[in-house]
C-alpha atoms as a PDB file:
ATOM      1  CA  UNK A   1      32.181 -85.429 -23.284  1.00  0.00           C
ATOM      2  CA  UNK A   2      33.345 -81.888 -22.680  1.00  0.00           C
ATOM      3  CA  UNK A   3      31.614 -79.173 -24.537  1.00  0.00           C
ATOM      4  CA  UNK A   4      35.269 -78.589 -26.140  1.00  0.00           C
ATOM      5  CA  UNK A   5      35.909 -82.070 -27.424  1.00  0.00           C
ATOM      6  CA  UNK A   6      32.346 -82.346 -28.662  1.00  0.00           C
ATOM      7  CA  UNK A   7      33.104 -78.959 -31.025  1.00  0.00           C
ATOM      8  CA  UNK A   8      36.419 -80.919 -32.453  1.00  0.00           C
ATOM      9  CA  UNK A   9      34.600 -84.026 -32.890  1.00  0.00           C
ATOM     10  CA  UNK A  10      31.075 -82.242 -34.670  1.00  0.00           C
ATOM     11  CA  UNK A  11      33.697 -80.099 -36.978  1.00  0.00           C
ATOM     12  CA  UNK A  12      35.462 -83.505 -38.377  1.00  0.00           C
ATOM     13  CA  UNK A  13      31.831 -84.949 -38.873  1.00  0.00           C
ATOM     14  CA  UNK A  14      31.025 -82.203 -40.823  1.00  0.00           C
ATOM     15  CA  UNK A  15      33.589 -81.649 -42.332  1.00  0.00           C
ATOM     16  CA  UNK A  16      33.354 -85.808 -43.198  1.00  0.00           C
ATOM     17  CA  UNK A  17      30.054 -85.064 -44.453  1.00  0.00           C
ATOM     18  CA  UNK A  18      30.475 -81.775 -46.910  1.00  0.00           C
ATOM     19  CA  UNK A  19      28.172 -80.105 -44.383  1.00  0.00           C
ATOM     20  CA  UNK A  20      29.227 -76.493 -44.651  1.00  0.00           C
ATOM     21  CA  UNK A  21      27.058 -74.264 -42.964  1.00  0.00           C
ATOM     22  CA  UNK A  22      27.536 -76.543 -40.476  1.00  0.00           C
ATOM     23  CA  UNK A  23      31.741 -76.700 -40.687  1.00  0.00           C
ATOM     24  CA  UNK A  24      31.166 -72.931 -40.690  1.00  0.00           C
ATOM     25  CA  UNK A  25      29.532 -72.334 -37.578  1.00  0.00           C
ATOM     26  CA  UNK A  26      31.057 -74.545 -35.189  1.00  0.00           C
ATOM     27  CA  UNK A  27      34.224 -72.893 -36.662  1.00  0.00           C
ATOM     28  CA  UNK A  28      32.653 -69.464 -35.594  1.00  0.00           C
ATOM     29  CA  UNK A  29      32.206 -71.012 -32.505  1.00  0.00           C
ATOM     30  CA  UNK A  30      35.448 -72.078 -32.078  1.00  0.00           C
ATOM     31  CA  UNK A  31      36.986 -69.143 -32.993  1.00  0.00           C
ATOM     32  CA  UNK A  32      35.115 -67.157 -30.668  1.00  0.00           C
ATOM     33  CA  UNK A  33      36.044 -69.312 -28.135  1.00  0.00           C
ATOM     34  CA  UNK A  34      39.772 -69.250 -28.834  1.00  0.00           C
ATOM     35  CA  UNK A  35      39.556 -65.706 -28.612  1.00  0.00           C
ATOM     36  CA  UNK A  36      37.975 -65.642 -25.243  1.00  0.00           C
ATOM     37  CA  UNK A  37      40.664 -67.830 -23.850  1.00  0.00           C
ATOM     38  CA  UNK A  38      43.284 -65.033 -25.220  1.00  0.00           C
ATOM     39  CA  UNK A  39      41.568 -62.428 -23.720  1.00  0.00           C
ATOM     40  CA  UNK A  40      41.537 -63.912 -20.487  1.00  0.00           C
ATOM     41  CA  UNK A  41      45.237 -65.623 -21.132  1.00  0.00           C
ATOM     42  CA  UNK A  42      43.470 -69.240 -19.627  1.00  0.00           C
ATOM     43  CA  UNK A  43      41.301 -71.719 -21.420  1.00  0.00           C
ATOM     44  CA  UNK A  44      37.327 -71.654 -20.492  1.00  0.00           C
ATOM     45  CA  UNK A  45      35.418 -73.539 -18.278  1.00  0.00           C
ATOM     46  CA  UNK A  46      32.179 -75.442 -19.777  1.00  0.00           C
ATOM     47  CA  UNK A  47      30.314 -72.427 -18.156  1.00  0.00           C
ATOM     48  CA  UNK A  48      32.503 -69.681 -19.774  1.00  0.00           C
ATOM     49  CA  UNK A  49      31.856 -72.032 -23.146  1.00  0.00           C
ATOM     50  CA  UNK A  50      28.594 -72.176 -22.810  1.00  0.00           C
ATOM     51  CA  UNK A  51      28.467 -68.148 -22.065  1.00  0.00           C
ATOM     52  CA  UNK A  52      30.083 -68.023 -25.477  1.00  0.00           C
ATOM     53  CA  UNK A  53      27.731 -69.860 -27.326  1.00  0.00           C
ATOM     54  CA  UNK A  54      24.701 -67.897 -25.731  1.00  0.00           C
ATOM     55  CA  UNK A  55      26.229 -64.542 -26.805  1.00  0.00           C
ATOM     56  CA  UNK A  56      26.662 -65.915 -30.245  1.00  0.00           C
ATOM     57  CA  UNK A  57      22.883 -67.439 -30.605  1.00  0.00           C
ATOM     58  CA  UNK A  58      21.825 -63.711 -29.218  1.00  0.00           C
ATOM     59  CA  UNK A  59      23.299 -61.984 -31.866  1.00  0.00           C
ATOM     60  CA  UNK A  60      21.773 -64.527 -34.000  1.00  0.00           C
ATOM     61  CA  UNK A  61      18.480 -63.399 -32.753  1.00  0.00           C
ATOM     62  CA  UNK A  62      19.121 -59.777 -33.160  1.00  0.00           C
ATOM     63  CA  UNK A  63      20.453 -60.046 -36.619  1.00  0.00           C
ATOM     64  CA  UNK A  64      16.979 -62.199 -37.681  1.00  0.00           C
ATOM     65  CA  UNK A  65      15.226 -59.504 -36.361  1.00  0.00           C
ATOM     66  CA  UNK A  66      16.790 -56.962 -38.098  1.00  0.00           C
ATOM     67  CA  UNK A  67      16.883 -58.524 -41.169  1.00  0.00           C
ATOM     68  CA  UNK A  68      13.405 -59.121 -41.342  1.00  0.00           C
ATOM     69  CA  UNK A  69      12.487 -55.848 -40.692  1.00  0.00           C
ATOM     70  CA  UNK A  70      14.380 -54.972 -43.813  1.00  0.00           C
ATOM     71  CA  UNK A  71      12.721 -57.410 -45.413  1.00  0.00           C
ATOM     72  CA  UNK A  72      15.550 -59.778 -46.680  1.00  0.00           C
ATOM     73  CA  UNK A  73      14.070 -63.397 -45.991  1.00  0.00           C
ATOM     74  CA  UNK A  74      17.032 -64.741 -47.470  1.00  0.00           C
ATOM     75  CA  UNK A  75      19.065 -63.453 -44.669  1.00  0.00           C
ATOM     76  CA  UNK A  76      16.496 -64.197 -41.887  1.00  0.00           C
ATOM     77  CA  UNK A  77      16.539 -68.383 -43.325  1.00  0.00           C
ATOM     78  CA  UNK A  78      20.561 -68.025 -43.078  1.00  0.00           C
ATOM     79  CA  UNK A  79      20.650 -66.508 -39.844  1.00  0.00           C
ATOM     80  CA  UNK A  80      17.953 -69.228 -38.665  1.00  0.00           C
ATOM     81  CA  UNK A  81      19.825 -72.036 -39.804  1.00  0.00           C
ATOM     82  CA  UNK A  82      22.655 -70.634 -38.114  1.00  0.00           C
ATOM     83  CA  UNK A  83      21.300 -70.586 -34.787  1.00  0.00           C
ATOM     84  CA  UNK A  84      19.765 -73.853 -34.948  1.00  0.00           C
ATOM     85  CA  UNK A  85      23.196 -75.426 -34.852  1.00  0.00           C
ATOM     86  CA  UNK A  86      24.123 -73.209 -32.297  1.00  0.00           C
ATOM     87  CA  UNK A  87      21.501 -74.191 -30.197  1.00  0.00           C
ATOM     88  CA  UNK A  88      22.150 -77.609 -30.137  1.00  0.00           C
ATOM     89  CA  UNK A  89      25.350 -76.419 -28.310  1.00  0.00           C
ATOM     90  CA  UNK A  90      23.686 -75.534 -25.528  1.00  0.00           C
ATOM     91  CA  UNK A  91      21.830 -76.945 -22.798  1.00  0.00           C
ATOM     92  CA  UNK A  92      18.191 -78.056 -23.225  1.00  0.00           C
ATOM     93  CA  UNK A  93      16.177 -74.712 -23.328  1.00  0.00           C
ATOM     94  CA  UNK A  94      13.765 -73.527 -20.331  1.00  0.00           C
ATOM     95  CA  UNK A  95      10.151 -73.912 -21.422  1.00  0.00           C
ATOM     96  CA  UNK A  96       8.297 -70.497 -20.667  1.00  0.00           C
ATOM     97  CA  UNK A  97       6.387 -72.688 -17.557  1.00  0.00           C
ATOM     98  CA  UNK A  98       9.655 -73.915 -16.018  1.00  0.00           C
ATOM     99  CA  UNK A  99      10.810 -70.533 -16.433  1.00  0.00           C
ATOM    100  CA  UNK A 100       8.308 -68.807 -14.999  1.00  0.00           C
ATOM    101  CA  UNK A 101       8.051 -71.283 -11.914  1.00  0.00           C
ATOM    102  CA  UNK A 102      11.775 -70.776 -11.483  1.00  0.00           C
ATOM    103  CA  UNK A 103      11.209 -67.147 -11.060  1.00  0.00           C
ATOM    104  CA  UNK A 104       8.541 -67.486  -8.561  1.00  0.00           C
ATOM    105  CA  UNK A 105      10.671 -69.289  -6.959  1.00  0.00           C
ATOM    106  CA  UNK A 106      13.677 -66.995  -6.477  1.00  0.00           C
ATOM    107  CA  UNK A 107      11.042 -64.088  -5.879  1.00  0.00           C
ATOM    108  CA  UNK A 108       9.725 -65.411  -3.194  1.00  0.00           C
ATOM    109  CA  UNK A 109      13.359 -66.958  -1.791  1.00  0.00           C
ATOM    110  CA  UNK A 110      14.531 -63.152  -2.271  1.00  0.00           C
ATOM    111  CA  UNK A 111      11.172 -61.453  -0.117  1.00  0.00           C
ATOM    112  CA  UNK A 112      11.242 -59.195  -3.388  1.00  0.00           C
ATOM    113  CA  UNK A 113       8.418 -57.313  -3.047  1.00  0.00           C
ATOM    114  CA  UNK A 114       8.477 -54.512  -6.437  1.00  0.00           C
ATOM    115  CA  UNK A 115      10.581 -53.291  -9.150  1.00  0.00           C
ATOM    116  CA  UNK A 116      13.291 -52.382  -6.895  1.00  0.00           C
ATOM    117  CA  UNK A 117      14.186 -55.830  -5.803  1.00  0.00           C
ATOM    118  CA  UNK A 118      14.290 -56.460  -9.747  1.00  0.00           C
ATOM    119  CA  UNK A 119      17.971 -56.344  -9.932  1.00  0.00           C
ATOM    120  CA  UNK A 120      18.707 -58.410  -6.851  1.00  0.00           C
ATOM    121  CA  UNK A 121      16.022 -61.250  -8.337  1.00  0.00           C
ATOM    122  CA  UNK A 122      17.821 -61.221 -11.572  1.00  0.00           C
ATOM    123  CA  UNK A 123      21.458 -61.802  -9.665  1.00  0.00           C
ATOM    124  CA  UNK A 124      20.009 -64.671  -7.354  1.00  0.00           C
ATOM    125  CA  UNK A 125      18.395 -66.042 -10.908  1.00  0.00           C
ATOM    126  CA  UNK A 126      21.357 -66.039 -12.864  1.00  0.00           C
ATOM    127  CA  UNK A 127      22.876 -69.000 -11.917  1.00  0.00           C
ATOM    128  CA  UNK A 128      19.864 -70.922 -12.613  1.00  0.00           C
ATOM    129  CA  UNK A 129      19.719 -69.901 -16.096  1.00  0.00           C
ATOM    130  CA  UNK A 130      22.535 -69.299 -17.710  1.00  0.00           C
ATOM    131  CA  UNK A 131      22.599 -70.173 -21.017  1.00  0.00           C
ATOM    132  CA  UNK A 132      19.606 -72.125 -20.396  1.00  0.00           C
ATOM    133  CA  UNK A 133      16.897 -69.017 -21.410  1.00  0.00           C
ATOM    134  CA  UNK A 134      17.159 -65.952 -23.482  1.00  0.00           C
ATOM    135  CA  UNK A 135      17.665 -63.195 -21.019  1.00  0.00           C
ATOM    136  CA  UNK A 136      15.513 -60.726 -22.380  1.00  0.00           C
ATOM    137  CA  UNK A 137      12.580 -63.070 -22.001  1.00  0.00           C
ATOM    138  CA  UNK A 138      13.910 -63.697 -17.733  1.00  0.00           C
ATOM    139  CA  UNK A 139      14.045 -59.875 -17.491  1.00  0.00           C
ATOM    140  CA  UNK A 140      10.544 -59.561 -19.044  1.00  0.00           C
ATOM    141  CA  UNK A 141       8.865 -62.276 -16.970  1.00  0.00           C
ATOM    142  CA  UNK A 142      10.850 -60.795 -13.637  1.00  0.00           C
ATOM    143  CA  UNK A 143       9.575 -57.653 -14.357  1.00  0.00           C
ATOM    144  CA  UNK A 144       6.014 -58.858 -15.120  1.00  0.00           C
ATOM    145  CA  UNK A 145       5.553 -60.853 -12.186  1.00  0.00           C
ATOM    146  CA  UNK A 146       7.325 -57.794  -9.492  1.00  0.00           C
ATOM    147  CA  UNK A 147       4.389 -55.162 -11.340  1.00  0.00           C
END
């Protein structure tokens, strides 16, 4: 089922089931979305979908951090909840192992040799991980492993 279809038939379940953090996200999502495919005057591919969702579940992550760093738990447990939903949107997650073999990979497929190459190993791994692994965490690991 397309990633499109699966957000109209997830909002009717919730909204079936009184869920409403859950309504409310996936109409965030949608939303989002929507807006996306106005910017660009065309609907979204999956990719472009999934794109979405990733930029969405990063903000998440910045907001938790922020939040707990003002100390406001209550926040941090929304925000959590939040991007638990949203990650079950996306595809299944890289563990840090496959990630890390991935990148050896790539590095070695590229010749990189030092921080220099870092920008042409993070283009050739792109593809590979798109909304598959945070991209803070691929940049820290690519950098790690060309110092």
């Amino acid at each position: 089922m397309a990633l499109r279809e699966r957000l109209s038939e997830e909002m009717k379940g919730a909204m079936k089931a009184r869920d409403e953090l859950r309504l409310s996200v996936i109409r965030m999502i949608r939303s989002a979305v929507k807006n996306r495919d106005i910017d660009l005057k065309r609907e979204l591919n999956e990719q472009e979908i999934v794109e979405v969702i990733s930029t969405l579940a990063k903000q998440r992550r910045e907001s938790i951090r922020l939040f707990r760093e003002a100390g406001r738990q209550d926040l941090v447990e929304k925000e959590e909840k939040e991007l638990a939903i949203l990650l079950g949107f996306l595809p299944q997650q890289l563990s840090r192992e496959e990630l890390a073999a991935l990148v050896d990979g790539v590095i070695a497929e590229c010749g990189a040799q030092g921080g220099k190459d870092m920008g042409r190993v993070m283009k050739a791994l792109q593809p590979h991980v798109a909304g598959r692994a945070d991209g803070k965490m691929v940049s820290d690991m690519v950098r790690e492993k060309l110092g």
